[in-house]
PDB file of N, CA and C in Angstrom:
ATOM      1  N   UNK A   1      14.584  17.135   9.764  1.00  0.00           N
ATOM      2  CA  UNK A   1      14.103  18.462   9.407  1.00  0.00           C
ATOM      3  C   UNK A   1      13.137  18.892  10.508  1.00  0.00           C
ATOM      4  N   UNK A   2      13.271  19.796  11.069  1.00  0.00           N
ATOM      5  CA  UNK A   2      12.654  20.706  12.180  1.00  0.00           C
ATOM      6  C   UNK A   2      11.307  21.596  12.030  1.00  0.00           C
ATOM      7  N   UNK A   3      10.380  21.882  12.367  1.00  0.00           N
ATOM      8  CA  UNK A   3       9.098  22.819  12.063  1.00  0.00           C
ATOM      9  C   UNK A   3       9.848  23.917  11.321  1.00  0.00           C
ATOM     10  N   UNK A   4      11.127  24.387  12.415  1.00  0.00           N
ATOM     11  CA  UNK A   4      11.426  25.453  11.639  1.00  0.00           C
ATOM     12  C   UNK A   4      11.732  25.915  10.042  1.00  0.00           C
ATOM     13  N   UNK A   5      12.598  24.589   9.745  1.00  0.00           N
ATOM     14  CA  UNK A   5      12.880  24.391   8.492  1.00  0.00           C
ATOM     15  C   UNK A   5      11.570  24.251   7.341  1.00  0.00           C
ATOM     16  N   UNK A   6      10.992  23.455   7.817  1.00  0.00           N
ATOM     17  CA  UNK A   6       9.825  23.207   7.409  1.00  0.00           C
ATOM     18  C   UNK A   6       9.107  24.550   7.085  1.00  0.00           C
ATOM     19  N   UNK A   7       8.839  24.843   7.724  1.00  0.00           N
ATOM     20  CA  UNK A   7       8.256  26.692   7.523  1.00  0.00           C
ATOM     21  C   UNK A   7       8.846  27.048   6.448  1.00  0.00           C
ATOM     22  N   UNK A   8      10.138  27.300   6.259  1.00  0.00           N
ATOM     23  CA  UNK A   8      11.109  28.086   5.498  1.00  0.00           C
ATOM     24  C   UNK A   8      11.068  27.895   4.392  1.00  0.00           C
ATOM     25  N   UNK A   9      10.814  26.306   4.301  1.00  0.00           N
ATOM     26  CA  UNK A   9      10.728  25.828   2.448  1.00  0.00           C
ATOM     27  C   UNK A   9       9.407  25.854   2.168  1.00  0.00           C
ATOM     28  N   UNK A  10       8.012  26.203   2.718  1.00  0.00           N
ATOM     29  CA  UNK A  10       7.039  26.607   2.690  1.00  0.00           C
ATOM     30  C   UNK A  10       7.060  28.035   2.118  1.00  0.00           C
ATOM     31  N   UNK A  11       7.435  28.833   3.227  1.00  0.00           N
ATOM     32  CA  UNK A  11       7.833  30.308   2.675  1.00  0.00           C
ATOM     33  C   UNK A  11       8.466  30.860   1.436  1.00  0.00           C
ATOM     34  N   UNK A  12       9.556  30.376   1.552  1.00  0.00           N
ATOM     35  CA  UNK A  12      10.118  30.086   0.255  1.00  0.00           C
ATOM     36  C   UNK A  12       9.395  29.734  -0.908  1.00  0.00           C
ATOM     37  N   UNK A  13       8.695  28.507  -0.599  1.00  0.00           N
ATOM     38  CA  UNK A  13       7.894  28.009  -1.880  1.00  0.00           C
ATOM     39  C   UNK A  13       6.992  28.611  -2.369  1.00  0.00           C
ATOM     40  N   UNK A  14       6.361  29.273  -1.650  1.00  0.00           N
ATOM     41  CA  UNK A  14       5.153  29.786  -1.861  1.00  0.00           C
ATOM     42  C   UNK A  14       5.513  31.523  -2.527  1.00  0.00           C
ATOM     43  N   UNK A  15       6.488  32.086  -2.040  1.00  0.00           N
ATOM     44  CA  UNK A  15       7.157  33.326  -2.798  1.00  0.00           C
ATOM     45  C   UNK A  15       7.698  32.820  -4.633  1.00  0.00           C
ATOM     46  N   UNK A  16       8.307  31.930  -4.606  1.00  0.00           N
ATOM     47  CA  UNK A  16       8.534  31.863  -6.019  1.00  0.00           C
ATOM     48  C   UNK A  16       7.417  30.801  -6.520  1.00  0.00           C
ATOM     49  N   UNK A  17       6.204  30.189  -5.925  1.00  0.00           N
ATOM     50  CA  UNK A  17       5.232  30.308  -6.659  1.00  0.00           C
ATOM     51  C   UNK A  17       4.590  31.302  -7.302  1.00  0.00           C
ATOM     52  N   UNK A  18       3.965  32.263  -6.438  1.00  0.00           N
ATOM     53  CA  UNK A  18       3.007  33.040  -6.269  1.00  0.00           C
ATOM     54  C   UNK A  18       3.324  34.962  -6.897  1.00  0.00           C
ATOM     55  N   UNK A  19       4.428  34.922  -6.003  1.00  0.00           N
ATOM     56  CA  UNK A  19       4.984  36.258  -6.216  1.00  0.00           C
ATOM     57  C   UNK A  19       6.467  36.573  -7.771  1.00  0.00           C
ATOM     58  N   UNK A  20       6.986  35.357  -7.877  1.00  0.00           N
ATOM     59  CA  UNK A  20       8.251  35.370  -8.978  1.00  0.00           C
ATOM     60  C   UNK A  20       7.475  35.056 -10.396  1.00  0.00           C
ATOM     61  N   UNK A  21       8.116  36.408 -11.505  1.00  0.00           N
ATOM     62  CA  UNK A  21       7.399  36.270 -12.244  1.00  0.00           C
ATOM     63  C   UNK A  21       8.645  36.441 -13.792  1.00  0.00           C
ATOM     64  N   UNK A  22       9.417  35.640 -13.195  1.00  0.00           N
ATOM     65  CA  UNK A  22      10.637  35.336 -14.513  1.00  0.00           C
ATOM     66  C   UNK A  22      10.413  34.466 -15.155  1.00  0.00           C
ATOM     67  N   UNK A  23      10.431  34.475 -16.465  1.00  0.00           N
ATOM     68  CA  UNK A  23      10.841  33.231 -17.371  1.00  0.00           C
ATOM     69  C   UNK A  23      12.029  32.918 -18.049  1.00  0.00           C
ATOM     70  N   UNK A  24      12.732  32.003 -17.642  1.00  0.00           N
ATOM     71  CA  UNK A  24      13.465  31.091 -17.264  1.00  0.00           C
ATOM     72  C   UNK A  24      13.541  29.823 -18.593  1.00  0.00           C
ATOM     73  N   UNK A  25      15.388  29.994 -19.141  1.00  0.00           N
ATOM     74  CA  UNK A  25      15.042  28.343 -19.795  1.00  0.00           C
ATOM     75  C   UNK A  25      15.650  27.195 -19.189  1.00  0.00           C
ATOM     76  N   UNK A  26      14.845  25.995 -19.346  1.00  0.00           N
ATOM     77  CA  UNK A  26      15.545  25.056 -18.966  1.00  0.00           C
ATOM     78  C   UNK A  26      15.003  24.727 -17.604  1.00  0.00           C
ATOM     79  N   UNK A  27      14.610  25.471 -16.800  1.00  0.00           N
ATOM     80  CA  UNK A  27      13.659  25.069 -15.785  1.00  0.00           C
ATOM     81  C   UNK A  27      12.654  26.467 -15.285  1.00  0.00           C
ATOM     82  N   UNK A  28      11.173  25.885 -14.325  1.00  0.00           N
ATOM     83  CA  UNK A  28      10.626  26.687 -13.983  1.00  0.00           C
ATOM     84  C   UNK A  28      10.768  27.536 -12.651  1.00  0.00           C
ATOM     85  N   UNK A  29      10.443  28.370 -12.629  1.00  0.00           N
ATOM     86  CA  UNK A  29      10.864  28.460 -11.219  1.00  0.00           C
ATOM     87  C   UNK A  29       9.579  28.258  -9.860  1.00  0.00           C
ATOM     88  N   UNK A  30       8.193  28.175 -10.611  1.00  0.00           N
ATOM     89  CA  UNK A  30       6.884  27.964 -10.230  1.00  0.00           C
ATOM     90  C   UNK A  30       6.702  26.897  -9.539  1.00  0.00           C
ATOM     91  N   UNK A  31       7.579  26.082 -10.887  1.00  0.00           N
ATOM     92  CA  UNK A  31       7.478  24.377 -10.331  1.00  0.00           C
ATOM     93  C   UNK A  31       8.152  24.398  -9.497  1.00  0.00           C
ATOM     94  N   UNK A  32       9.622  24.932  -8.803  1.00  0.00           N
ATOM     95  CA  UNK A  32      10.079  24.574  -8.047  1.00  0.00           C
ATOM     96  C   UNK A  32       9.941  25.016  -6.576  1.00  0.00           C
ATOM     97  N   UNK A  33       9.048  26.329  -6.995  1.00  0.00           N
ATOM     98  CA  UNK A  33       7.946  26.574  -5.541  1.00  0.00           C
ATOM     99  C   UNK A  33       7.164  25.386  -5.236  1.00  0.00           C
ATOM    100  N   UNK A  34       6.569  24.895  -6.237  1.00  0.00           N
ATOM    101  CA  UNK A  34       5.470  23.988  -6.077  1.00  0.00           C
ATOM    102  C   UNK A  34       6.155  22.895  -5.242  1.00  0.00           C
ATOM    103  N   UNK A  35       7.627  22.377  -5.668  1.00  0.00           N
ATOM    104  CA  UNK A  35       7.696  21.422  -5.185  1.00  0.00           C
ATOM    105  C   UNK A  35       8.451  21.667  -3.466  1.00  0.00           C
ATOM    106  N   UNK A  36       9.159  23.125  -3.563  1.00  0.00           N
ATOM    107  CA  UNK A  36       9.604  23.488  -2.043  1.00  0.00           C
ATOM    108  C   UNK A  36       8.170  23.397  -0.877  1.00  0.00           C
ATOM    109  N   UNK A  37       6.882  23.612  -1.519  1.00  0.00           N
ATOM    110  CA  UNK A  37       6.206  23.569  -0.683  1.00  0.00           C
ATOM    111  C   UNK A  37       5.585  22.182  -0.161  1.00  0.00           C
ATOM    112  N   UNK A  38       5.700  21.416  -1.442  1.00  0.00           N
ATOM    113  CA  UNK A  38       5.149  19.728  -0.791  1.00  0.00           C
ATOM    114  C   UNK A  38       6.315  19.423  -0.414  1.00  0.00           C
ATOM    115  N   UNK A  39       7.643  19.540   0.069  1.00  0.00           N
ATOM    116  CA  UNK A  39       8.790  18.953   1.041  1.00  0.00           C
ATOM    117  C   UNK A  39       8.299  19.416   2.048  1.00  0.00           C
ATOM    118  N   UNK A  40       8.109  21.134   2.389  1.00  0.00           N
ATOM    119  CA  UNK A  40       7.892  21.513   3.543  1.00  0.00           C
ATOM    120  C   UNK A  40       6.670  21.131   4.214  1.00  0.00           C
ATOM    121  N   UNK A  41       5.623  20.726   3.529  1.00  0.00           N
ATOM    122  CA  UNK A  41       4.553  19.761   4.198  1.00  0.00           C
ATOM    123  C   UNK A  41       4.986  18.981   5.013  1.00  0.00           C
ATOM    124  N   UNK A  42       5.366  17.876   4.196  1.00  0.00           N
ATOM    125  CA  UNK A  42       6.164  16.866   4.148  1.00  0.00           C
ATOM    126  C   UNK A  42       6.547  16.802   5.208  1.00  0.00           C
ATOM    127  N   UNK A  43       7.919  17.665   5.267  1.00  0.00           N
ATOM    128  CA  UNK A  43       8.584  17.628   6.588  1.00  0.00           C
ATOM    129  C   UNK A  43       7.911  17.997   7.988  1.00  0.00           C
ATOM    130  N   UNK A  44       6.832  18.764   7.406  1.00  0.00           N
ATOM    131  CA  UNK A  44       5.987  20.033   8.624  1.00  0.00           C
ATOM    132  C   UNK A  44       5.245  18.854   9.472  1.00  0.00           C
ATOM    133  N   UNK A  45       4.618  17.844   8.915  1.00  0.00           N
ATOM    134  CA  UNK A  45       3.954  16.748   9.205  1.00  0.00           C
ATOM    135  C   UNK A  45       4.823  15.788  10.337  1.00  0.00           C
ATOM    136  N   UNK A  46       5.944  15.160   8.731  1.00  0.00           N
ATOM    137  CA  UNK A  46       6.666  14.568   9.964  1.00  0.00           C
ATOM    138  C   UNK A  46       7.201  15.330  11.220  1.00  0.00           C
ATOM    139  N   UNK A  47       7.579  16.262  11.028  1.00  0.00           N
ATOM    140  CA  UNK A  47       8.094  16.591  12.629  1.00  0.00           C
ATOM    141  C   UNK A  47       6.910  16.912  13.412  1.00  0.00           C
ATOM    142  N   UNK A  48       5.818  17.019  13.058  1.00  0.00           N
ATOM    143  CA  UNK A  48       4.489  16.895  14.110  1.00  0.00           C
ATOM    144  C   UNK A  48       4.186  15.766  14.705  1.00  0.00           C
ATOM    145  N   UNK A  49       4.283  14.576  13.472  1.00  0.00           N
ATOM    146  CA  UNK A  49       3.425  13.923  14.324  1.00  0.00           C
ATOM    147  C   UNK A  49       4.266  12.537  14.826  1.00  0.00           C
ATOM    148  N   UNK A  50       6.014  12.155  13.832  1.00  0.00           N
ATOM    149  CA  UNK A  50       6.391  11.336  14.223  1.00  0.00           C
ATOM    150  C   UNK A  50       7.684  11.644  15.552  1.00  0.00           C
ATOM    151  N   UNK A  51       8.098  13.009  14.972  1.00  0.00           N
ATOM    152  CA  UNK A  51       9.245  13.736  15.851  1.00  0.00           C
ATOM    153  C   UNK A  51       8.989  13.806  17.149  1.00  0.00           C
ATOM    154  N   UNK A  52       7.110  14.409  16.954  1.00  0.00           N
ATOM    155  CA  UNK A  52       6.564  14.890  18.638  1.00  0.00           C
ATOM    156  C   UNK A  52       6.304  14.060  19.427  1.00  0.00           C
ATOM    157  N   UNK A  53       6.501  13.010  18.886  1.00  0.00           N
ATOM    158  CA  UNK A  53       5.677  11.776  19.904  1.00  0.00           C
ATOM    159  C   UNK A  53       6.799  11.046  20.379  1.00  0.00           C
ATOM    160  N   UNK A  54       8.425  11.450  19.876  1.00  0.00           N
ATOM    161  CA  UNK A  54       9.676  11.073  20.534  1.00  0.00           C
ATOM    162  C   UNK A  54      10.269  11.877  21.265  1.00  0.00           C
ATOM    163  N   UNK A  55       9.722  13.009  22.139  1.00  0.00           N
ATOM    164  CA  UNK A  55      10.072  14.101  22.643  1.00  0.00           C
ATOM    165  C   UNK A  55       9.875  13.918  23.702  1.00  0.00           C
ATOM    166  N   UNK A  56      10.546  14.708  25.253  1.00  0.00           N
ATOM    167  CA  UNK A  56      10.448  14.741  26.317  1.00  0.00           C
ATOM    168  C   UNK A  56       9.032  14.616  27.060  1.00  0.00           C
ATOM    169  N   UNK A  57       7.842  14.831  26.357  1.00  0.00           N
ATOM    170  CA  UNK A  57       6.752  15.087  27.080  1.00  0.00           C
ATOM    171  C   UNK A  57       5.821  13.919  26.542  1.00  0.00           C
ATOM    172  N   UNK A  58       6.605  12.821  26.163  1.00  0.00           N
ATOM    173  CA  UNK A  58       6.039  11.207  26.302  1.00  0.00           C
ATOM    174  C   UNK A  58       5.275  11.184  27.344  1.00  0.00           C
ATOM    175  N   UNK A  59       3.994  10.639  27.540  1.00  0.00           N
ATOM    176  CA  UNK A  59       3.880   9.562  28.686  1.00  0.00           C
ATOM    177  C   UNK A  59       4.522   9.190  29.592  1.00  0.00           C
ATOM    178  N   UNK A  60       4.752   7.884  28.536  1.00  0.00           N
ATOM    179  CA  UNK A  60       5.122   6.839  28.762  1.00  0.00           C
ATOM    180  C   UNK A  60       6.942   7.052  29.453  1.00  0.00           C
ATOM    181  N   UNK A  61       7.555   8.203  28.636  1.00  0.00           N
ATOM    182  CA  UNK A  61       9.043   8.272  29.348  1.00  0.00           C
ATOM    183  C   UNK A  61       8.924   8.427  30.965  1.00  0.00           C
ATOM    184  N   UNK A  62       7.594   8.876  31.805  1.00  0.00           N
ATOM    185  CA  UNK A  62       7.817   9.707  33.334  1.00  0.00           C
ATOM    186  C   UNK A  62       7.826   8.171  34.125  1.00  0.00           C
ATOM    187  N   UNK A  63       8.734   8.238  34.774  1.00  0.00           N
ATOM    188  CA  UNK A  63       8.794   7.179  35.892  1.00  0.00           C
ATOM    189  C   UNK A  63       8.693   8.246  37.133  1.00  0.00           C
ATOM    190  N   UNK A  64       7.411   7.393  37.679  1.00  0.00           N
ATOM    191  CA  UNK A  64       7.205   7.762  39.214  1.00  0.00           C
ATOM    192  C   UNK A  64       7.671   6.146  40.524  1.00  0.00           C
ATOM    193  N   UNK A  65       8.379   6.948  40.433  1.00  0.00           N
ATOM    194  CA  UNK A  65       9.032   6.093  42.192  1.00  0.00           C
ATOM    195  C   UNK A  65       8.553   6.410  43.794  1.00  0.00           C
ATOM    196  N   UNK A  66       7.767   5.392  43.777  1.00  0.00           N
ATOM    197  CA  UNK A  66       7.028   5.686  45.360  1.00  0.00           C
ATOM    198  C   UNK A  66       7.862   5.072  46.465  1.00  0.00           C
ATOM    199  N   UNK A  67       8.321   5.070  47.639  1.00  0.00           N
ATOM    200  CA  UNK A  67       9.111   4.551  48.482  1.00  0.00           C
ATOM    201  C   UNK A  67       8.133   4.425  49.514  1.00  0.00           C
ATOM    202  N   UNK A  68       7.958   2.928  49.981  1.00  0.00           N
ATOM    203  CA  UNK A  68       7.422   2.869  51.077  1.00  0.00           C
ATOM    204  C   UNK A  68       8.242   2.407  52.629  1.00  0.00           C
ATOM    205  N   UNK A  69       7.416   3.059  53.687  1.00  0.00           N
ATOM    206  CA  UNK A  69       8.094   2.909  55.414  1.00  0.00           C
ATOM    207  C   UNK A  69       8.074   1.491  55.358  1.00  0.00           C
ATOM    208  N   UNK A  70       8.768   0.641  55.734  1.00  0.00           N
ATOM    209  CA  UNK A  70       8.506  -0.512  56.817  1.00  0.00           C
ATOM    210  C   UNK A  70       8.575  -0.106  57.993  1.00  0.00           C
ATOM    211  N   UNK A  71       7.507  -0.705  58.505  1.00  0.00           N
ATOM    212  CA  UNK A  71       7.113  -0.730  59.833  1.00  0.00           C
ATOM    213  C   UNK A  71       7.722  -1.901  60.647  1.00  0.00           C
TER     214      UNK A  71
END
């Protein structure tokens, strides 16, 4: 799951928390903001902090190659 995604079920979640005001049998629809928004944490996190640190702009990935003259 991507920041982007992550956002989305945030957004999402937080509209049929906050703003949806149906009642509904058999399930809520509040709760299921509630819970779109702790995935999109969730996910928002992991792709920060375990995704970013496997990405092109490692450290540790740059190999520098020096070539030296013999004389």
């Amino acid at each position: 799951m991507g920041i982007g995604v992550s956002l989305l079920l945030i957004a999402i979640g937080a509209i049929l928390d906050f703003a949806v005001t149906v009642h509904t049998s058999g399930f809520n629809l509040n709760t299921i903001g509630v819970i779109l928004m702790i995935v999109g944490g969730i996910g928002l996190l992991f792709s920060l902090f375990i995704l970013g640190s496997w990405g092109p702009n490692r450290r540790e990935d740059r190999v520098v190659t020096r070539e030296r003259e013999v004389l």
